[in-house]
PDB file of N, CA and C in Angstrom:
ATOM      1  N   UNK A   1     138.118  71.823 119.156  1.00  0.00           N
ATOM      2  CA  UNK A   1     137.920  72.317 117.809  1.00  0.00           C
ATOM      3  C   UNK A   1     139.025  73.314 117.474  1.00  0.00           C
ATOM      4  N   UNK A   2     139.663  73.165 116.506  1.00  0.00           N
ATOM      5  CA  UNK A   2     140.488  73.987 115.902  1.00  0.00           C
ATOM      6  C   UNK A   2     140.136  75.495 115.396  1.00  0.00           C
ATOM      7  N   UNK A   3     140.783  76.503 115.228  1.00  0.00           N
ATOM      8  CA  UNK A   3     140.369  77.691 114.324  1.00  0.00           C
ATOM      9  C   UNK A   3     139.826  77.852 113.244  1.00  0.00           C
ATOM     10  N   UNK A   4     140.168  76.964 112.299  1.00  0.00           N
ATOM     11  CA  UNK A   4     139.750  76.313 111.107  1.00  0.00           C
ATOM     12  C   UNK A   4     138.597  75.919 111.254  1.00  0.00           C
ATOM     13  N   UNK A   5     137.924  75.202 111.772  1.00  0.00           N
ATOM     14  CA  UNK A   5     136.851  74.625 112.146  1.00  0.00           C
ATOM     15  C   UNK A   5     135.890  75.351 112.258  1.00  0.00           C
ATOM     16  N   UNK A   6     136.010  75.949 113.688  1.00  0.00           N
ATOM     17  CA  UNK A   6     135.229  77.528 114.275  1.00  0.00           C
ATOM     18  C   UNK A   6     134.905  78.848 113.040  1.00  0.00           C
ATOM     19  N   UNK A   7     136.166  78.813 112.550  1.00  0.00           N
ATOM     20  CA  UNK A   7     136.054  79.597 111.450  1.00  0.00           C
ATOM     21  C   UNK A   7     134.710  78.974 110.233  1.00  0.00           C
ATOM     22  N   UNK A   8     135.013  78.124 109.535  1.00  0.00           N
ATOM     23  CA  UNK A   8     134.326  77.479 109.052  1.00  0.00           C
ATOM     24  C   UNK A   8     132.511  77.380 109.413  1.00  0.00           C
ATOM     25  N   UNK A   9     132.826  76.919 110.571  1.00  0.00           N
ATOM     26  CA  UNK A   9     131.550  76.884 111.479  1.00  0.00           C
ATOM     27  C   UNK A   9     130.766  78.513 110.919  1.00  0.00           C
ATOM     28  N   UNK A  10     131.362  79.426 111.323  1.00  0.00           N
ATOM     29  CA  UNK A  10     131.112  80.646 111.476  1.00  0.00           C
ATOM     30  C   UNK A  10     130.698  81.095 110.426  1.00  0.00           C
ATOM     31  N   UNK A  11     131.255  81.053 109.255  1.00  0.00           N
ATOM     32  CA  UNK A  11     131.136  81.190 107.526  1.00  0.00           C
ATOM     33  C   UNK A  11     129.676  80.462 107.574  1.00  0.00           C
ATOM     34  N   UNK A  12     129.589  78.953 107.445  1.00  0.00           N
ATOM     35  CA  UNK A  12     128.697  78.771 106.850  1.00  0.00           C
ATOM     36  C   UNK A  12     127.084  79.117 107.716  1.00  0.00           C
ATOM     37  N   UNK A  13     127.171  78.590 108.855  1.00  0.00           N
ATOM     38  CA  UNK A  13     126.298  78.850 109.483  1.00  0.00           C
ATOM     39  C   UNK A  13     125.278  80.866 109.869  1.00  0.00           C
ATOM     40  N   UNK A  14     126.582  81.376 109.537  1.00  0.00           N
ATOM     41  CA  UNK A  14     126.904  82.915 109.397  1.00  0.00           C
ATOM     42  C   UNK A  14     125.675  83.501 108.551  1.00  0.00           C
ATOM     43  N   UNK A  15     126.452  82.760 107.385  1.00  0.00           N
ATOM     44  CA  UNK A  15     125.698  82.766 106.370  1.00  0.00           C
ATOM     45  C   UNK A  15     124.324  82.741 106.138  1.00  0.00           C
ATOM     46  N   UNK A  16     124.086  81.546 106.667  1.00  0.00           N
ATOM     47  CA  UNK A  16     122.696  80.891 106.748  1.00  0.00           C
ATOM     48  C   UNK A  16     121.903  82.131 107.400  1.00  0.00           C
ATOM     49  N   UNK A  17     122.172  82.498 109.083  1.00  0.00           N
ATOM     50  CA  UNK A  17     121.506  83.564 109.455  1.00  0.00           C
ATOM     51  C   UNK A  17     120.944  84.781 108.800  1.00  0.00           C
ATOM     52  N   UNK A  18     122.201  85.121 108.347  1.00  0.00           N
ATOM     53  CA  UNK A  18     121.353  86.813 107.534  1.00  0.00           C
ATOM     54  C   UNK A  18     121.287  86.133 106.470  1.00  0.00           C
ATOM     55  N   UNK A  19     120.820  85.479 105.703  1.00  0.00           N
ATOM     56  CA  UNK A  19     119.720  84.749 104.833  1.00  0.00           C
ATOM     57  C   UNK A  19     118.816  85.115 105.529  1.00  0.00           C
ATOM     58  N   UNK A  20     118.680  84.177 106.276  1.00  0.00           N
ATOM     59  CA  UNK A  20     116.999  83.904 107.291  1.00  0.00           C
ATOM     60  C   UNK A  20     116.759  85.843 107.442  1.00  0.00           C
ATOM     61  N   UNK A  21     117.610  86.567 108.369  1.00  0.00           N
ATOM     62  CA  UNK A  21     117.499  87.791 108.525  1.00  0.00           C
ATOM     63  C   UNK A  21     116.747  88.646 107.625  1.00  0.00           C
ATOM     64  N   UNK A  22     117.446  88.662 106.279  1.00  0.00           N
ATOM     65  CA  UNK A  22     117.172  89.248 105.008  1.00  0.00           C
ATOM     66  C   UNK A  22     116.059  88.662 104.532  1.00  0.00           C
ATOM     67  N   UNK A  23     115.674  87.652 104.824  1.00  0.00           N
ATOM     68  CA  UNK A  23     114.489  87.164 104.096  1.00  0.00           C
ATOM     69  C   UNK A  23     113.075  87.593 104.700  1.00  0.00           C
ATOM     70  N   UNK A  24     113.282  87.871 106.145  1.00  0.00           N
ATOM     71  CA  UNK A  24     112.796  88.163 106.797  1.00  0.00           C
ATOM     72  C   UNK A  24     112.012  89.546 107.121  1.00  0.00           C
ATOM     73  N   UNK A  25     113.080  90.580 106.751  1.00  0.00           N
ATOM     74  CA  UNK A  25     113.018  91.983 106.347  1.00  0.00           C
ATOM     75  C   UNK A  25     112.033  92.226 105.073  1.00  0.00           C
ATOM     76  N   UNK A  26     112.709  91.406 104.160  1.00  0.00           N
ATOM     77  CA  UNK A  26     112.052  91.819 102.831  1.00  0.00           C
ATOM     78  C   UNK A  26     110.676  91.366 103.186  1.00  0.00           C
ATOM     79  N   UNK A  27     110.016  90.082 103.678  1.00  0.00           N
ATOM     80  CA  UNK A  27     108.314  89.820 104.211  1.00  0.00           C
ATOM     81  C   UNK A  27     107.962  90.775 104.749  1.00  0.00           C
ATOM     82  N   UNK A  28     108.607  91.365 105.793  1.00  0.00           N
ATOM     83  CA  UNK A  28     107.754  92.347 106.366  1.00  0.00           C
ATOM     84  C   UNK A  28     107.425  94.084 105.780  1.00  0.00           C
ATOM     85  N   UNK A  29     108.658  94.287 105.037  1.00  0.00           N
ATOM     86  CA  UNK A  29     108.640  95.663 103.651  1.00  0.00           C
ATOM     87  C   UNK A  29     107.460  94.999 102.921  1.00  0.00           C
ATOM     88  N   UNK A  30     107.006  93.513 102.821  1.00  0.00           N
ATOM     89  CA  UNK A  30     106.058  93.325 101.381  1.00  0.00           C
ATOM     90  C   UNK A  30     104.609  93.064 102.129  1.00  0.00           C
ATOM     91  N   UNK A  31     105.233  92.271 103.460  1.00  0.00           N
ATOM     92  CA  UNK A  31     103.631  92.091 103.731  1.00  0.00           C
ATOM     93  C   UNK A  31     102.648  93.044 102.989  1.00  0.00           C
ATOM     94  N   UNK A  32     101.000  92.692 102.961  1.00  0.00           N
ATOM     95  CA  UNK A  32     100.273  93.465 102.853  1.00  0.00           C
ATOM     96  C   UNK A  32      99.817  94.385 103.693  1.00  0.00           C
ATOM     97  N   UNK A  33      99.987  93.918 104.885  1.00  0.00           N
ATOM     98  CA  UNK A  33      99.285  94.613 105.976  1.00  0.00           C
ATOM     99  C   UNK A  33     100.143  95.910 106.342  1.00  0.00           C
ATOM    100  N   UNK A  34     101.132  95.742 105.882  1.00  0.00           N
ATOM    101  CA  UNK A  34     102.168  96.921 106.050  1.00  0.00           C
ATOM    102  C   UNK A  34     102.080  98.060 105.360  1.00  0.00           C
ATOM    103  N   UNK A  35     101.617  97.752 103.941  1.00  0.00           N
ATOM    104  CA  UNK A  35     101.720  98.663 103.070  1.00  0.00           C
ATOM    105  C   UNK A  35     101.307  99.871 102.900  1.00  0.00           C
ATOM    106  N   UNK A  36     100.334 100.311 104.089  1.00  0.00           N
ATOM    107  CA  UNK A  36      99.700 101.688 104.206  1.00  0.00           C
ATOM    108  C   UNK A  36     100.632 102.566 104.970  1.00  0.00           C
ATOM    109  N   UNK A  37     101.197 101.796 105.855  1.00  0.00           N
ATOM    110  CA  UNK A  37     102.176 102.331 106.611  1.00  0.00           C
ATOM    111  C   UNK A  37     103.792 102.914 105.831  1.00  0.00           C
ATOM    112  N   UNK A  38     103.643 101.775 104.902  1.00  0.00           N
ATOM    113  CA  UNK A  38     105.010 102.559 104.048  1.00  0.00           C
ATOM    114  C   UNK A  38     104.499 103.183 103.151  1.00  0.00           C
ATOM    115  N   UNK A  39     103.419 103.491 102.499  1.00  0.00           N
ATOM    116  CA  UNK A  39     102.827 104.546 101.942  1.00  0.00           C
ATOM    117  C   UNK A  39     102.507 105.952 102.461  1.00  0.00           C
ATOM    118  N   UNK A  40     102.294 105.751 103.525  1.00  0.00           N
ATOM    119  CA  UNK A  40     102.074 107.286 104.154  1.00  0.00           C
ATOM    120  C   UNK A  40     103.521 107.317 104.484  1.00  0.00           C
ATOM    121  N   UNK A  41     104.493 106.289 105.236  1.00  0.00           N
ATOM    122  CA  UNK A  41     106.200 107.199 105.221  1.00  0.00           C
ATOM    123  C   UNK A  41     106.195 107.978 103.839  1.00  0.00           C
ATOM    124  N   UNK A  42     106.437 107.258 102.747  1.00  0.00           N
ATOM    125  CA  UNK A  42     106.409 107.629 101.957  1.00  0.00           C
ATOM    126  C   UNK A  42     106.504 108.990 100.591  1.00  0.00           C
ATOM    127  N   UNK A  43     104.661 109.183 101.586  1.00  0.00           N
ATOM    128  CA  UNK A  43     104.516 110.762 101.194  1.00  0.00           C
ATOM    129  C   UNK A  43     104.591 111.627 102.586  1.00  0.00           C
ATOM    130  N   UNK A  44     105.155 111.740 103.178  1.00  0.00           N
ATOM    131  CA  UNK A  44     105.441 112.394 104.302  1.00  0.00           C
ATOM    132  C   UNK A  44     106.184 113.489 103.702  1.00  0.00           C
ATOM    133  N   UNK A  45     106.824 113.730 102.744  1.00  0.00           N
ATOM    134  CA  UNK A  45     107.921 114.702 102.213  1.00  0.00           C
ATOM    135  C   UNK A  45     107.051 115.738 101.523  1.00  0.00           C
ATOM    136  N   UNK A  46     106.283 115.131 100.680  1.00  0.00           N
ATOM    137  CA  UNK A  46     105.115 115.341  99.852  1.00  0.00           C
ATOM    138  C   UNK A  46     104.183 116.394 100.530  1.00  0.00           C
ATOM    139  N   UNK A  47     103.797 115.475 101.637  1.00  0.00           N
ATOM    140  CA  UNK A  47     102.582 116.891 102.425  1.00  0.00           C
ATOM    141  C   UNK A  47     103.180 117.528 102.967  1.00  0.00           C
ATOM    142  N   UNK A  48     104.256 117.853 104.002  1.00  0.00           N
ATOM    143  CA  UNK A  48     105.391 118.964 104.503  1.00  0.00           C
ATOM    144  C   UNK A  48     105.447 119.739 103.757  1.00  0.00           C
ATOM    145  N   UNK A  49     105.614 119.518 102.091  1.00  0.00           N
ATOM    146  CA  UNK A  49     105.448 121.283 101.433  1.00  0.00           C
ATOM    147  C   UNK A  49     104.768 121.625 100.955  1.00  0.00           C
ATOM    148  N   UNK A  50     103.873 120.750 100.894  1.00  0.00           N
ATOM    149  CA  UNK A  50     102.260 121.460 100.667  1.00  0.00           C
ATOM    150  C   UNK A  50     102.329 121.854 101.847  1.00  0.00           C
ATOM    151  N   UNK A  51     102.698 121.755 102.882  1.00  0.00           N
ATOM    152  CA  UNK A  51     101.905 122.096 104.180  1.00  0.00           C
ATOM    153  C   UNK A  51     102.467 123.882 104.886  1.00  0.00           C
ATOM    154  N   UNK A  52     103.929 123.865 103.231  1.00  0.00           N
ATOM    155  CA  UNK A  52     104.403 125.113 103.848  1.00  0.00           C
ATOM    156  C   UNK A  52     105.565 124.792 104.889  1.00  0.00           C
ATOM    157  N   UNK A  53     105.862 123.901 105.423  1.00  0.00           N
ATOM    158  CA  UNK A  53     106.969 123.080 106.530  1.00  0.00           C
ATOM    159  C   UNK A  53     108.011 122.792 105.740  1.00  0.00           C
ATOM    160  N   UNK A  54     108.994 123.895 105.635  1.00  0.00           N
ATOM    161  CA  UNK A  54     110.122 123.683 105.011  1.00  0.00           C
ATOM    162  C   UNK A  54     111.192 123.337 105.960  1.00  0.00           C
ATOM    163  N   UNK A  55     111.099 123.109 107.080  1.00  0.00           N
ATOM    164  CA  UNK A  55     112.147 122.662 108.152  1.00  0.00           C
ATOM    165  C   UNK A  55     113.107 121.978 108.078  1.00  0.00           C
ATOM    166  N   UNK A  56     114.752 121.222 108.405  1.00  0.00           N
ATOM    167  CA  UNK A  56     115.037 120.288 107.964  1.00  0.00           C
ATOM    168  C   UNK A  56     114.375 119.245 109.194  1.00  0.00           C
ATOM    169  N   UNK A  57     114.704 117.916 108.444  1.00  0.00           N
ATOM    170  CA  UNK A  57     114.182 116.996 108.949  1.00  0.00           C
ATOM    171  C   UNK A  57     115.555 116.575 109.950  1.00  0.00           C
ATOM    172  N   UNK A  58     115.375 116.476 111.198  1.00  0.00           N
ATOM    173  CA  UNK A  58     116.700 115.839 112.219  1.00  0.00           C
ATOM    174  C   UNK A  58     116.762 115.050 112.768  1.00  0.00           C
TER     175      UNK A  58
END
């Protein structure tokens, strides 16, 4: 196989992956079952100063 080829290969198939990747990510940010979990990340900032915890975050 030539460079051209490989190259090629690489592009399209490349491609295809982080598709699949990205598509993948975004199901699991939307699932439902998730969503409490990115809701409390969420407000995590929120209760720290109610809580008086002005710390930085590191």
């Amino acid at each position: 196989m030539s460079y051209y080829n490989w190259s090629r290969f690489a592009q399209d198939w490349g491609t295809v992956y982080f598709v699949v990747i990205f598509l993948i990510a975004v199901g699991y940010a939307l699932w439902p079952r998730n969503a409490s979990t990115f809701k409390r990340a969420a407000h995590i900032p929120i209760t720290e100063q109610e809580q008086d915890d002005d710390r930085p975050l590191t």
